[in-house]
C-alpha atoms as a PDB file:
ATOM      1  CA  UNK A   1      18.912 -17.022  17.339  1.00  0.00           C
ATOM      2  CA  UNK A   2      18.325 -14.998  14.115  1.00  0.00           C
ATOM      3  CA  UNK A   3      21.382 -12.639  12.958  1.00  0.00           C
ATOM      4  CA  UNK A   4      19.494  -9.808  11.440  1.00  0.00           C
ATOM      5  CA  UNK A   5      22.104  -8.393   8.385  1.00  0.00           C
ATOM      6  CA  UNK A   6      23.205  -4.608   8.364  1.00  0.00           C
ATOM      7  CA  UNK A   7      22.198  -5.075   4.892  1.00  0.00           C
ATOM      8  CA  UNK A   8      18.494  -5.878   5.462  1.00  0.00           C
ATOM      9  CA  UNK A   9      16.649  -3.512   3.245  1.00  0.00           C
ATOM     10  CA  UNK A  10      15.422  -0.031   4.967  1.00  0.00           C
ATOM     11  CA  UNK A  11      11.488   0.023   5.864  1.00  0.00           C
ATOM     12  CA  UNK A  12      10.398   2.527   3.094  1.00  0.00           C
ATOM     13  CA  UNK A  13      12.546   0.773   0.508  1.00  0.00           C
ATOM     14  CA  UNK A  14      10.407  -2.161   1.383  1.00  0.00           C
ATOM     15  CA  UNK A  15       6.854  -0.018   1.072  1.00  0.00           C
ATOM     16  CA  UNK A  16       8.011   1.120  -2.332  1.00  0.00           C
ATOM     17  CA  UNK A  17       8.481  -2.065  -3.759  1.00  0.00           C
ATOM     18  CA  UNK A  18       5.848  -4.083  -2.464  1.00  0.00           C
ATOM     19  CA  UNK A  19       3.626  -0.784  -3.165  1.00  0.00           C
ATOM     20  CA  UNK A  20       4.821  -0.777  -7.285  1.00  0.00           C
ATOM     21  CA  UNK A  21       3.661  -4.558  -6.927  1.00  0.00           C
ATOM     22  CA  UNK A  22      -0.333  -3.570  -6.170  1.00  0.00           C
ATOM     23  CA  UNK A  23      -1.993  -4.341  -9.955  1.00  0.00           C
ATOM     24  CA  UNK A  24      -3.536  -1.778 -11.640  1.00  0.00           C
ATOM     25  CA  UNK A  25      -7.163  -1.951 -10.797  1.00  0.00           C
ATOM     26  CA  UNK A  26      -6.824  -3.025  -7.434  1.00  0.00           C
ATOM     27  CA  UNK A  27      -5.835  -1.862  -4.035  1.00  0.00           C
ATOM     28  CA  UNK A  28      -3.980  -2.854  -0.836  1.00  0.00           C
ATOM     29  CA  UNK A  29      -3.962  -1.710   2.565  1.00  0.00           C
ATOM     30  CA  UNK A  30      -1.954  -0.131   4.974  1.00  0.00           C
ATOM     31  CA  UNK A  31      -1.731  -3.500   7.236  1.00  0.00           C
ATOM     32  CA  UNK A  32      -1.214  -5.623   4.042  1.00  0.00           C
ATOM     33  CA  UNK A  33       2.039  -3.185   2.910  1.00  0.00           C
ATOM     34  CA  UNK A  34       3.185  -3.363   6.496  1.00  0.00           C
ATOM     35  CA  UNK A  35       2.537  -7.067   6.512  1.00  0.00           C
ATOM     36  CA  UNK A  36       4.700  -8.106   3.562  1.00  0.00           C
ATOM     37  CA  UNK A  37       7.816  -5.707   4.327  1.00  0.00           C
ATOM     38  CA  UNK A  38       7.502  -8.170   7.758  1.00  0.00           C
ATOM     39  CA  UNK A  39       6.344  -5.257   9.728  1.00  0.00           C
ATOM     40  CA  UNK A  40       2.739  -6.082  10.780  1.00  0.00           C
ATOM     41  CA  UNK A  41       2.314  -3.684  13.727  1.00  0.00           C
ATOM     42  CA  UNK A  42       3.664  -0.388  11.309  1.00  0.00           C
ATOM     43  CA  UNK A  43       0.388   0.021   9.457  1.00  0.00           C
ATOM     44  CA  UNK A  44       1.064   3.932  10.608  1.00  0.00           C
ATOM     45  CA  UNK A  45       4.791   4.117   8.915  1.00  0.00           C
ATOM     46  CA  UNK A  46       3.534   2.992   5.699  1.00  0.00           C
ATOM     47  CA  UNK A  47       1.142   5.902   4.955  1.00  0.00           C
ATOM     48  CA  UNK A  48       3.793   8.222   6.781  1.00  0.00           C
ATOM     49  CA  UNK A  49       6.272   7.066   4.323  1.00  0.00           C
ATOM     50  CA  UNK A  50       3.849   7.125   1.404  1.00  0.00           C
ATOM     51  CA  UNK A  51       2.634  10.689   2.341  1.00  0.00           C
ATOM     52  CA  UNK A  52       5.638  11.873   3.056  1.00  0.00           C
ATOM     53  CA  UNK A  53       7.935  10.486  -0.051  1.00  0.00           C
ATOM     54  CA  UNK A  54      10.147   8.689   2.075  1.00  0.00           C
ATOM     55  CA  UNK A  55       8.899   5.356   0.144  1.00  0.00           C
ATOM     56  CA  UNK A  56      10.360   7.402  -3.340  1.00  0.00           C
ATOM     57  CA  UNK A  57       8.660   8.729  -6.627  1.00  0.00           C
ATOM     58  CA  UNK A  58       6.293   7.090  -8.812  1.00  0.00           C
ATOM     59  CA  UNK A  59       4.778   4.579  -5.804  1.00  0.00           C
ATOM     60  CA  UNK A  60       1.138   4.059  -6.748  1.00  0.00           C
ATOM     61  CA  UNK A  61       0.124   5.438  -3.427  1.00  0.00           C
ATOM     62  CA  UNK A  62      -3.424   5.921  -4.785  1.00  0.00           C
ATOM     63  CA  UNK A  63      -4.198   2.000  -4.785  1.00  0.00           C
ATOM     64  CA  UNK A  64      -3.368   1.886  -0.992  1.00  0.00           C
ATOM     65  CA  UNK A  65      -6.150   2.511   1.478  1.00  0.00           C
ATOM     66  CA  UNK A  66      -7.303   1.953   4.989  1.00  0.00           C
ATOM     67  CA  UNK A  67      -8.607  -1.894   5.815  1.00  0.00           C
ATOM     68  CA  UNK A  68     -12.309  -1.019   5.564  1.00  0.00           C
ATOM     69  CA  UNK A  69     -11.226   0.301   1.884  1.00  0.00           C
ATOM     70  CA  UNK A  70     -11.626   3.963   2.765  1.00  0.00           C
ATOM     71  CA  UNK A  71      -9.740   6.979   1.134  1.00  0.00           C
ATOM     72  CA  UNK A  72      -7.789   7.708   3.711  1.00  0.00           C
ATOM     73  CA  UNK A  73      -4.830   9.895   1.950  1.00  0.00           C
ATOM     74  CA  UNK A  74      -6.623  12.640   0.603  1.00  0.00           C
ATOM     75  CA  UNK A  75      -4.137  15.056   2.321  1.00  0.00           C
ATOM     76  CA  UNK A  76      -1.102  13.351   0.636  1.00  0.00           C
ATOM     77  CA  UNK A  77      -2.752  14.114  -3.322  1.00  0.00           C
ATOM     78  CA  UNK A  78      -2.461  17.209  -4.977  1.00  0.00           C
ATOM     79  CA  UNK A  79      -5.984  17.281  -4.457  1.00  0.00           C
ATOM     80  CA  UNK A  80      -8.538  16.300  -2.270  1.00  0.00           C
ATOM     81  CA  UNK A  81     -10.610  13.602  -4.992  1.00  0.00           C
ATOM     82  CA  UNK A  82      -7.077  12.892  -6.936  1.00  0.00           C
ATOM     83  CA  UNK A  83      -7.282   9.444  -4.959  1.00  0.00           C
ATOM     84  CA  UNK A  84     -10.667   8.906  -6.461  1.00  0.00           C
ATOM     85  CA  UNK A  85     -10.509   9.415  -9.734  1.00  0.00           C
ATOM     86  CA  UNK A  86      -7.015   7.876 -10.467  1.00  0.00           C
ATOM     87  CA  UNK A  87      -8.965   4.421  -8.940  1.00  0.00           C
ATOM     88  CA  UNK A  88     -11.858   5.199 -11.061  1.00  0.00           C
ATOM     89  CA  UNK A  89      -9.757   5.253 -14.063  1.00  0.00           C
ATOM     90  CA  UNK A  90      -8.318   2.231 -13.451  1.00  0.00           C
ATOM     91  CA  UNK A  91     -11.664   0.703 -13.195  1.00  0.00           C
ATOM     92  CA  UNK A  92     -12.351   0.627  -9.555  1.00  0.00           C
ATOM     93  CA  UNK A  93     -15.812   1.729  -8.396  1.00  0.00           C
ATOM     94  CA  UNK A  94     -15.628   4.526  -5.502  1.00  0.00           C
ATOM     95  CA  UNK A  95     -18.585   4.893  -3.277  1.00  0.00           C
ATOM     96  CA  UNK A  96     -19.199   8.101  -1.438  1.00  0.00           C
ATOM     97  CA  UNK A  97     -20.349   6.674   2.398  1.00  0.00           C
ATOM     98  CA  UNK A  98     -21.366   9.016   4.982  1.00  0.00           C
ATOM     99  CA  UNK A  99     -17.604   8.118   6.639  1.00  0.00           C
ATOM    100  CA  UNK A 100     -16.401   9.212   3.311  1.00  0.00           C
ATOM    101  CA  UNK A 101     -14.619   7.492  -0.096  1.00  0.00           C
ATOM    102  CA  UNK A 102     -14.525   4.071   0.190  1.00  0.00           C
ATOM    103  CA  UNK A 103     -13.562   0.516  -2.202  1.00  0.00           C
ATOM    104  CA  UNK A 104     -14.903  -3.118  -1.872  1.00  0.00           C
ATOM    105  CA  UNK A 105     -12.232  -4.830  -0.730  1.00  0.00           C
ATOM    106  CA  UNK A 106     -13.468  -8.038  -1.467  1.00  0.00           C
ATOM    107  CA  UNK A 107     -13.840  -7.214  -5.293  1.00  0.00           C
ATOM    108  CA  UNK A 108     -10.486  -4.388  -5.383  1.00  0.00           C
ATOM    109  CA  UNK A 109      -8.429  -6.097  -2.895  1.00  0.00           C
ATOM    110  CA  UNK A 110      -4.960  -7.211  -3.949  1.00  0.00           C
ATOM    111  CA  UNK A 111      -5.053 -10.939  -3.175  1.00  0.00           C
ATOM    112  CA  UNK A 112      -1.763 -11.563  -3.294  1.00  0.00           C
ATOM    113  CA  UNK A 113      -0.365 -15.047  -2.838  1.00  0.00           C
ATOM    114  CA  UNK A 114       2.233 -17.528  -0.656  1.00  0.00           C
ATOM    115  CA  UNK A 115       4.482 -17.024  -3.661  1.00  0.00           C
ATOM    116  CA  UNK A 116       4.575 -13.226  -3.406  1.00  0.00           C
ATOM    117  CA  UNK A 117       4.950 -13.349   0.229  1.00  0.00           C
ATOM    118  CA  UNK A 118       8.510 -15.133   0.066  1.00  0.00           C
ATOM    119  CA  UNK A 119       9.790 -13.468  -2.891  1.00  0.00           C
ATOM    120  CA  UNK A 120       9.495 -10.291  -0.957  1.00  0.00           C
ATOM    121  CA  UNK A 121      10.955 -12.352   1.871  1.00  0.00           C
ATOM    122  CA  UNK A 122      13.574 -12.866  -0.114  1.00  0.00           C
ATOM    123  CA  UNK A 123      14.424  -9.952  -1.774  1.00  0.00           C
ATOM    124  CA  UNK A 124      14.170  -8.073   1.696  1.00  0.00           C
ATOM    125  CA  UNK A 125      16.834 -10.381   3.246  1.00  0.00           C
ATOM    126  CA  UNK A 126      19.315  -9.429   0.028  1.00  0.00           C
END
C-alpha cells in the first residue's frame, strides 16, 4: 500500500505550477491541469482555484480553457474579453462561435510530454 506524505504538495500549489508551465502561445485545459497535479476527476477545483487566487499571483490563467477550447473564465478577468485578447497577443487565433470564445485545440493545445508528466510527479511527491 502507498504511504501518501504529510508533505505532498497542496492541490492549488500544484495548479500554479503546472499552470506557469503552459507556453506562451498555447493553452491547456481544465482536465489537463487537473490531470498532471494527479487529480483527474477535479477539473472543477482548478478553475475554482484559478478564479479565486487560491492557485497565487501571476498564474497565466488566461491560457487555460474548457476541453472544447472555449473561454470559459470570463468572470474571473477584469473584464469580460481580457481572456481574449491576452491569447490574441500571444498569437492565438480566437473565434467568436455562437456558444461563445473559443481556441483550436489541436493547433493551441499544450502538448505536453511523458517527460513533463513525471517531473511534476516528482516535484509533487517532494
Amino acid at each position: 500500500m502507498e504511504r501518501t506524505s504529510v508533505r505532498d504538495m497542496d492541490f492549488y500549489e500544484r495548479v500554479r505550477r503546472v499552470c506557469l508551465e503552459i507556453p506562451c502561445g498555447r493553452a491547456a485545459s481544465y482536465g489537463q491541469i487537473a490531470l498532471l497535479c494527479g487529480k483527474p476527476n477535479n477539473s472543477r477545483q482548478v478553475g475554482y482555484g484559478l478564479r479565486t487566487g487560491k492557485a497565487g499571483e501571476n498564474v497565466p490563467a488566461h491560457r487555460v480553457v474548457n476541453a472544447s477550447g472555449y473561454l470559459s473564465g470570463a468572470h474571473a478577468f477584469a473584464a469580460p474579453d481580457l481572456q481574449k485578447e491576452m491569447l490574441v497577443k500571444e498569437g492565438v487565433e480566437v473565434r467568436l462561435t455562437e456558444k461563445g470564445w473559443q481556441i483550436d485545440l489541436k493547433k493551441y493545445g499544450w502538448r505536453y510530454t511523458a517527460e513533463d508528466a513525471e517531473k511534476f510527479y516528482r516535484i509533487f511527491q517532494e
